[in-house]
N, C-alpha and C. Protein backbone atom coordinates (compact mmCIF):
# COMPACT_ATOMS: atom_id res chain seq x y z
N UNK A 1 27.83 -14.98 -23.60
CA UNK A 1 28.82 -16.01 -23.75
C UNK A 1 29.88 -15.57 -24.75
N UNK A 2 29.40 -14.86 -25.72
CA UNK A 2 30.61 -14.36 -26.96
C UNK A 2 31.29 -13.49 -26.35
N UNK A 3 31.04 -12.64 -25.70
CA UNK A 3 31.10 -11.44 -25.32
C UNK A 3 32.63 -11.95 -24.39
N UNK A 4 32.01 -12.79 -23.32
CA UNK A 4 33.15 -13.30 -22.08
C UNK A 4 34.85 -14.03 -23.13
N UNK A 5 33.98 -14.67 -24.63
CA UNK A 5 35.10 -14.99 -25.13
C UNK A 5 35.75 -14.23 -25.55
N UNK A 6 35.18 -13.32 -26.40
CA UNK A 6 35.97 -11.99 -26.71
C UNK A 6 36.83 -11.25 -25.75
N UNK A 7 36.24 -10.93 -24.54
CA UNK A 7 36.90 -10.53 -23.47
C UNK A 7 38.37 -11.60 -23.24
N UNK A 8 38.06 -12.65 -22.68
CA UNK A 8 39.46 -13.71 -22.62
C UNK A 8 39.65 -13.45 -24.25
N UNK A 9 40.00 -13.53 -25.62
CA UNK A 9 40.52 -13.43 -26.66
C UNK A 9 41.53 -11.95 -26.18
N UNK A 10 40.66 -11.28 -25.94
CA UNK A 10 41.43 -9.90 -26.13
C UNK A 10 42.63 -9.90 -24.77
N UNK A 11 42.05 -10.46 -23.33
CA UNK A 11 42.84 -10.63 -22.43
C UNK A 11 43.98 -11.48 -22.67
N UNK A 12 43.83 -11.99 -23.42
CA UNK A 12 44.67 -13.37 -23.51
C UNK A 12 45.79 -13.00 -24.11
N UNK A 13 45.41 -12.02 -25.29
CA UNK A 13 46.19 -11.33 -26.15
C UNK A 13 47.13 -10.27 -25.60
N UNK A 14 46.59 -8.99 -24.51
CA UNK A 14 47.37 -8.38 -23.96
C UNK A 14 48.35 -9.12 -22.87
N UNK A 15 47.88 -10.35 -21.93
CA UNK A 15 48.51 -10.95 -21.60
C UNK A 15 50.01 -11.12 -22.09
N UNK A 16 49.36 -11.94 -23.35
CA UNK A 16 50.34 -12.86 -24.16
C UNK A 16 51.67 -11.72 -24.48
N UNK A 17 51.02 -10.71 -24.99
CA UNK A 17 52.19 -9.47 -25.16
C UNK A 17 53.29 -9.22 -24.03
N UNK A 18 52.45 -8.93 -23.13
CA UNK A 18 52.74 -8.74 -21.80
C UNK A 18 54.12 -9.47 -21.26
N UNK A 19 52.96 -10.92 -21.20
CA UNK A 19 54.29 -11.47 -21.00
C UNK A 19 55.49 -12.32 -21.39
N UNK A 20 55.70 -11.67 -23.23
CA UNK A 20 56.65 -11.74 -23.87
C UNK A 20 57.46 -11.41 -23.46
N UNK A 21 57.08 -9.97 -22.60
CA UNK A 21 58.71 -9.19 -22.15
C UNK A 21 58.91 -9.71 -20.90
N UNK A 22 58.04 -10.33 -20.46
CA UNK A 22 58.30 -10.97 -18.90
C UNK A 22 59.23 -12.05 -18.74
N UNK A 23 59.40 -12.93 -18.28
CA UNK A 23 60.30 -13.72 -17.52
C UNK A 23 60.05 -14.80 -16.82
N UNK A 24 58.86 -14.52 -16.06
CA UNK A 24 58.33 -15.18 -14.93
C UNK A 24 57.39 -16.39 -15.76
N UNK A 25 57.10 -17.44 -14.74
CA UNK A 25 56.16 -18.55 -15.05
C UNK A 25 54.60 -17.65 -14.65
N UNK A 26 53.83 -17.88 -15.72
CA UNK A 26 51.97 -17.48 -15.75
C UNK A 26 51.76 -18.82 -15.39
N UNK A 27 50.69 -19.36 -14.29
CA UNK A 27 49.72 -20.23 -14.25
C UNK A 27 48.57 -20.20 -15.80
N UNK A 28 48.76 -21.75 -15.93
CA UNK A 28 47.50 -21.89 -17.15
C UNK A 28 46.48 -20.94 -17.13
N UNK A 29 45.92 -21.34 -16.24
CA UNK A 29 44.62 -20.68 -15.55
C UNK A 29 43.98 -19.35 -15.38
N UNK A 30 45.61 -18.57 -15.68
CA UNK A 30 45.50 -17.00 -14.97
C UNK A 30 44.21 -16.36 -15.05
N UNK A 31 44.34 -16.40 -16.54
CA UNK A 31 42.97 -15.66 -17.81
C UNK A 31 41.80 -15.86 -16.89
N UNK A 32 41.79 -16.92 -16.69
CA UNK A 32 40.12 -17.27 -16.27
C UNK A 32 40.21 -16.84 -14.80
N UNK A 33 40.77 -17.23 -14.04
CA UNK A 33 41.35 -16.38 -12.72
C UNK A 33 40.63 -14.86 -12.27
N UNK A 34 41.47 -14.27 -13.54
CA UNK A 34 41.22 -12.60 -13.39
C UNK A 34 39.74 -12.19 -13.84
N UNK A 35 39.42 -13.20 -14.91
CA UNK A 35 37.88 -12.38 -15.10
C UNK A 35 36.78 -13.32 -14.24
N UNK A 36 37.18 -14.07 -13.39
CA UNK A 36 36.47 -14.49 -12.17
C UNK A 36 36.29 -13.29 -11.19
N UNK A 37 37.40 -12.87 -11.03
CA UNK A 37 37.65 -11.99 -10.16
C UNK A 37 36.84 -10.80 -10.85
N UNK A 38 37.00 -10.01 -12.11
CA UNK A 38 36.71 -8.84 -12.00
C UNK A 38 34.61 -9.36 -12.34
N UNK A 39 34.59 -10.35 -12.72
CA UNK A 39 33.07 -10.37 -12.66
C UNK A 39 32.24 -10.59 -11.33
N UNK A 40 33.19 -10.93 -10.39
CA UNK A 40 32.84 -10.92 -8.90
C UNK A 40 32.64 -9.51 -8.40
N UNK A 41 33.92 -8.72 -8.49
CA UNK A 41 33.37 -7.53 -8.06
C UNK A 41 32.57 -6.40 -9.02
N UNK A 42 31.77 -6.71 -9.75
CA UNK A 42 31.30 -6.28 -10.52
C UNK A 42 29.68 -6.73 -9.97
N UNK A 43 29.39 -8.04 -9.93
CA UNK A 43 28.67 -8.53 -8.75
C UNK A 43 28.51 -7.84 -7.65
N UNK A 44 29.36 -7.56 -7.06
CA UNK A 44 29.67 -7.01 -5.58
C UNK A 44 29.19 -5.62 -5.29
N UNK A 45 29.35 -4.79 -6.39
CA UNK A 45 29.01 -3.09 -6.80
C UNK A 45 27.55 -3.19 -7.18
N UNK A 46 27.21 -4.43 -7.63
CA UNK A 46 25.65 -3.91 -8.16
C UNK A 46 24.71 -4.69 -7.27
N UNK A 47 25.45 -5.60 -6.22
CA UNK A 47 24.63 -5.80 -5.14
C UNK A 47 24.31 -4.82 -4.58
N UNK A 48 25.76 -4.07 -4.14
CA UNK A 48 25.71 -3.16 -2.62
C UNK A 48 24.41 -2.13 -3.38
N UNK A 49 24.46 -1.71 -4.68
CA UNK A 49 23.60 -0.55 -5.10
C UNK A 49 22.14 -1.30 -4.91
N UNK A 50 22.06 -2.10 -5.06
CA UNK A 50 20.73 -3.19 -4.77
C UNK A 50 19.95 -2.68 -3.49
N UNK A 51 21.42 -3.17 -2.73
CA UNK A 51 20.57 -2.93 -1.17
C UNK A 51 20.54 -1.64 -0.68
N UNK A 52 21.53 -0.32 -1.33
CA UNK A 52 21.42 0.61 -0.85
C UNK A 52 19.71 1.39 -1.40
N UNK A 53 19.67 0.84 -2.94
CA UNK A 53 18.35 1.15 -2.90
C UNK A 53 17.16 0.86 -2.00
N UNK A 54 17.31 -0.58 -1.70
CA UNK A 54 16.50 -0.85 -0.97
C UNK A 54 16.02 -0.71 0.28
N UNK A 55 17.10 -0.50 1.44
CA UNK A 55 17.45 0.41 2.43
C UNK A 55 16.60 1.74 2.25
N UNK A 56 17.28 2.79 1.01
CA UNK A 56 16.74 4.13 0.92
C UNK A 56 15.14 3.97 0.94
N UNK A 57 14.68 3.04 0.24
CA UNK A 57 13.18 2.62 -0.12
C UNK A 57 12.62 2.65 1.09
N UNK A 58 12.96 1.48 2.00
CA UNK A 58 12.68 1.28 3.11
C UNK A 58 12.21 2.41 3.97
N UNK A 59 13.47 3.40 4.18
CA UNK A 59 13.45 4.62 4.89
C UNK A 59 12.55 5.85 4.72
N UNK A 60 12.21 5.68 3.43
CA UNK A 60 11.34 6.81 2.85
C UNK A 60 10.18 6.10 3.15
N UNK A 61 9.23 4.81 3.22
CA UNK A 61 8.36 4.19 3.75
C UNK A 61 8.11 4.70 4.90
N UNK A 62 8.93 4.58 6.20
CA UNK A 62 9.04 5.05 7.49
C UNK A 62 8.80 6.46 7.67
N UNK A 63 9.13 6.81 7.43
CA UNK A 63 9.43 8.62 7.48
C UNK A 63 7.94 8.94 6.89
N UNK A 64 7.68 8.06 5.70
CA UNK A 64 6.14 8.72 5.62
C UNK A 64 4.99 8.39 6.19
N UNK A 65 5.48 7.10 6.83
CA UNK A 65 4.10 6.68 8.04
C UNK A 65 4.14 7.72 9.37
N UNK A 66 5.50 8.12 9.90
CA UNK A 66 5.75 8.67 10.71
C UNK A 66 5.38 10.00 10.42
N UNK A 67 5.50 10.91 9.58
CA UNK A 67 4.87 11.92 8.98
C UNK A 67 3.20 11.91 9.03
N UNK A 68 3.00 10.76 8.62
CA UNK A 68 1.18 10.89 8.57
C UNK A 68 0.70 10.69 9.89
N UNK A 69 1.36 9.82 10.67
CA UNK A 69 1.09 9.64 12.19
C UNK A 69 0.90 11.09 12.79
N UNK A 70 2.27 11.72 12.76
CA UNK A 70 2.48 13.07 13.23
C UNK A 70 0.90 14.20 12.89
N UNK A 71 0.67 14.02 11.65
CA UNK A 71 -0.32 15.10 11.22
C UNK A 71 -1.72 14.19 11.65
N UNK A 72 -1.72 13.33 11.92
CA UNK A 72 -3.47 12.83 12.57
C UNK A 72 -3.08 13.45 14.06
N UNK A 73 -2.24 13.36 14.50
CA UNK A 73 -2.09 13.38 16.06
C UNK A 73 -1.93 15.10 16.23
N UNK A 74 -1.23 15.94 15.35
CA UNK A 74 -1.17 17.20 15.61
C UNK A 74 -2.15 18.09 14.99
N UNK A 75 -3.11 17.13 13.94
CA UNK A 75 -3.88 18.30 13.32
C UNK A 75 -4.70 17.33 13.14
N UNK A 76 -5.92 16.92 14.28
CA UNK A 76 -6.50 16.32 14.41
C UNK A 76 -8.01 16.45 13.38
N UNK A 77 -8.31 17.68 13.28
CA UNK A 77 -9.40 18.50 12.44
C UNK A 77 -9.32 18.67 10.60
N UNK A 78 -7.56 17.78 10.28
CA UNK A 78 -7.54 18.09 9.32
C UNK A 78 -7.48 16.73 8.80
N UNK A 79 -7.43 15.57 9.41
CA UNK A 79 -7.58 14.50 9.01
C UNK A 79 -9.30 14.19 9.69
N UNK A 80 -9.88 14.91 10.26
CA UNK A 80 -11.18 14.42 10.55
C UNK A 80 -12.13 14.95 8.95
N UNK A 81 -11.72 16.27 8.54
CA UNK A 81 -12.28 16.55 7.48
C UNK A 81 -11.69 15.69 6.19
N UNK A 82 -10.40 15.24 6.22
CA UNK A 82 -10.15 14.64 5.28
C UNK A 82 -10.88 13.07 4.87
N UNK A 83 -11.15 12.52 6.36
CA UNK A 83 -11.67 11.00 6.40
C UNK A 83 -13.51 11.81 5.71
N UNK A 84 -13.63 12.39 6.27
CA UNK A 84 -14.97 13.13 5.82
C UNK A 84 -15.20 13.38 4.25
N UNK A 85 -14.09 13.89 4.11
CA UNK A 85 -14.32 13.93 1.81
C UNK A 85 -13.98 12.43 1.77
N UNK A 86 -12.96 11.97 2.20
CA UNK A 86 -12.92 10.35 1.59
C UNK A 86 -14.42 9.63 1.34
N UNK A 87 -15.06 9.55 2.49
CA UNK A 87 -16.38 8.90 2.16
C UNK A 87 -17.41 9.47 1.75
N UNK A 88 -17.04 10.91 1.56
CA UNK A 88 -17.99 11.81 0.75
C UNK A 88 -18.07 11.03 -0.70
N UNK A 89 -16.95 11.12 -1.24
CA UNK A 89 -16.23 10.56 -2.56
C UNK A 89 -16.71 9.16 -2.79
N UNK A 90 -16.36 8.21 -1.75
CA UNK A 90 -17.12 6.73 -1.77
C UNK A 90 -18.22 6.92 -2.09
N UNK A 91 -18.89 7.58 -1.44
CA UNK A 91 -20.39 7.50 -1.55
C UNK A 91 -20.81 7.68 -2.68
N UNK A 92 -20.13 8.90 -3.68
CA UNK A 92 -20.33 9.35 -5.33
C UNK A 92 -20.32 8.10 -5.89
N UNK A 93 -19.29 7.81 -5.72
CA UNK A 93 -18.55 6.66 -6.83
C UNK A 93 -19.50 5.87 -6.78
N UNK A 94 -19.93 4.95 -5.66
CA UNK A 94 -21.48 3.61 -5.42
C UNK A 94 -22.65 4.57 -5.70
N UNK A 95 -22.67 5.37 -6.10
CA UNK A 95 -24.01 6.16 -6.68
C UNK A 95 -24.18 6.41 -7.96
N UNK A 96 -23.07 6.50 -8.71
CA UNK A 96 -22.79 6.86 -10.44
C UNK A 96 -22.80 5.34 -10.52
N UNK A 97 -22.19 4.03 -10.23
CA UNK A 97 -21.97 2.52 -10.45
C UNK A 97 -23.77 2.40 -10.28
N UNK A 98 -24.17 2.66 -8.94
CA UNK A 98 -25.57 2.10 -9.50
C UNK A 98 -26.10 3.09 -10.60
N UNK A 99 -26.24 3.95 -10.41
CA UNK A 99 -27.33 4.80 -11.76
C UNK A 99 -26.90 4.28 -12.75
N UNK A 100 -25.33 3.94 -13.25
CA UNK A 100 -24.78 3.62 -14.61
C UNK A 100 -25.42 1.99 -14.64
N UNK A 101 -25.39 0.97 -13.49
CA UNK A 101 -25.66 0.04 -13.43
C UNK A 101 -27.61 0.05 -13.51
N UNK A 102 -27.91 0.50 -13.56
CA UNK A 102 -29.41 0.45 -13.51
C UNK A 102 -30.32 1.32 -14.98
N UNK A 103 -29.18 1.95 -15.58
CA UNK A 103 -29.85 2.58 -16.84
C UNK A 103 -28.36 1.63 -17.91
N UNK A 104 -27.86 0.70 -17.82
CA UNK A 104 -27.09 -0.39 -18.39
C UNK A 104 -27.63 -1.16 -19.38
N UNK A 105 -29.00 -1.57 -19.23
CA UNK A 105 -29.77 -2.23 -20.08
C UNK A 105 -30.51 -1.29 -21.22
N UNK A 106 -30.83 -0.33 -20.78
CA UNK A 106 -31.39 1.32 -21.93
C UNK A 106 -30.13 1.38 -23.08
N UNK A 107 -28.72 1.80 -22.32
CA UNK A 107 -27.65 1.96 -23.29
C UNK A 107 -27.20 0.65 -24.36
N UNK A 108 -27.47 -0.29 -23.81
CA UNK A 108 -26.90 -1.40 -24.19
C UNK A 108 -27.89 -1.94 -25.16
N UNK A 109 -28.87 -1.68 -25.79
CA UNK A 109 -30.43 -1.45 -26.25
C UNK A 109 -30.15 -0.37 -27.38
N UNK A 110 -29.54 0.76 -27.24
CA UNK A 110 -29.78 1.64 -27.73
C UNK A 110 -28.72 1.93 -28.66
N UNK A 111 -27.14 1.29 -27.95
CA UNK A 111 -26.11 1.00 -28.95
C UNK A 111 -26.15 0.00 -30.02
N UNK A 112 -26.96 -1.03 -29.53
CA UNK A 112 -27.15 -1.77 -30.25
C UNK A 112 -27.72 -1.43 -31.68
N UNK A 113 -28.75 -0.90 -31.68
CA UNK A 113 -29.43 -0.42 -32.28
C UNK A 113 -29.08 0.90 -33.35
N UNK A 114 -27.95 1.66 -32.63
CA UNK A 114 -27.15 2.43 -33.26
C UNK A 114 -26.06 1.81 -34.08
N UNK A 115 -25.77 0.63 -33.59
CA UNK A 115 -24.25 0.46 -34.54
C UNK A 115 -25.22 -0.23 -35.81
N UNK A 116 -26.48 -0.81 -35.25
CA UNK A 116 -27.51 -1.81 -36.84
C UNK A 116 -27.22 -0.93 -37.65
N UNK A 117 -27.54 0.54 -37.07
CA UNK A 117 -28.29 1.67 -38.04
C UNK A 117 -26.89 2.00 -39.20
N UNK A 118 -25.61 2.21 -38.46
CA UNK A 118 -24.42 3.11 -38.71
C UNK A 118 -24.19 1.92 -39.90
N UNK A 119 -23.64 0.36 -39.17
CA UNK A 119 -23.18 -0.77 -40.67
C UNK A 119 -24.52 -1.13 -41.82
N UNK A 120 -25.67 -0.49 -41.63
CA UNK A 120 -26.42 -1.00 -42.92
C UNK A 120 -26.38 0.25 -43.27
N UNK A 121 -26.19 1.71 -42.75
CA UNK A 121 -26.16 2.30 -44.19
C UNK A 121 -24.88 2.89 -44.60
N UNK A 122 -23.55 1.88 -44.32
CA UNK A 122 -22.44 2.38 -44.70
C UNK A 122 -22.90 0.99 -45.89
N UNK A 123 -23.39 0.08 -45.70
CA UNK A 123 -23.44 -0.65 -46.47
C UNK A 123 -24.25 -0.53 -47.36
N UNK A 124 -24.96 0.32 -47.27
CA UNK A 124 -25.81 0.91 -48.75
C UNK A 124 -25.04 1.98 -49.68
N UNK A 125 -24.45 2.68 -48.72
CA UNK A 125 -23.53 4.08 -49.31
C UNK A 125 -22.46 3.54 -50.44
N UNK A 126 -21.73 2.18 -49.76
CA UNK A 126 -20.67 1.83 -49.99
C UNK A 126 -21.14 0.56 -51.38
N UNK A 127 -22.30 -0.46 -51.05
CA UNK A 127 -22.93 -1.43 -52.06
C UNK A 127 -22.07 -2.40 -51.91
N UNK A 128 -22.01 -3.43 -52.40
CA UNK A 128 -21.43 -5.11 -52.45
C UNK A 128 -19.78 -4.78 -52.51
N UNK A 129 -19.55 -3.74 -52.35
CA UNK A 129 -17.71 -3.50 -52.30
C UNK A 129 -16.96 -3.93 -50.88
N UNK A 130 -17.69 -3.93 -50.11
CA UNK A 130 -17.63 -3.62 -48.86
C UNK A 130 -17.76 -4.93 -48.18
């Protein structure tokens, strides 16, 4: 809001210079007029970049489905081995979740028991300071 006044202050001012040497009748209004106008197309430039991004976005979406389409359909052996490590990999992952999930209660037991150990003898080291 300061900023737009400053802008009309300063417009107003070159104006006003302006059209000292002029002649002609200015509409009241002009000021506000012109920075309607130039904040419109200012609007207008950072739409179009809006949508051209978005467009480009779009296109690069396409092109890479169409790309991956292309390589299942032309290299049929290399997406059969690939779906093959994918659930190789699944399978790890639900195998470390259970083992971690099933030795959960040991660690959780054992930290416990470690942090008793670590704050009572920082609290002996250290005495009623602490």
């Amino acid at each position: 809001m300061s900023a737009d006044k400053l802008n009309k202050e300063k417009l107003d001012e070159m104006l006003g210079h302006a059209l000292r040497k002029h002649t002609e009748q200015v509409p009241a209004d002009f000021t506000d007029k012109m920075l309607r106008q130039i904040r419109e197309s200012q609007d207008q430039k950072i739409l179009a970049r809006v949508v051209l991004e978005e467009r480009l976005a779009l296109a690069g979406c396409i092109v890479l489905v169409i790309i991956a389409i292309a390589a299942t359909v032309v290299l049929p052996s290399i997406a059969g081995s690939l779906t093959q490590q994918v659930e190789v990999f699944v399978d790890k992952i639900s195998k470390a979740i259970e083992t971690i999930s099933w030795e959960l209660n040991f660690y959780t037991i054992f930290m416990g028991a470690f942090g008793f150990a670590v704050y009572y003898l920082a609290y002996l080291l250290t005495g009623d300071g602490w």
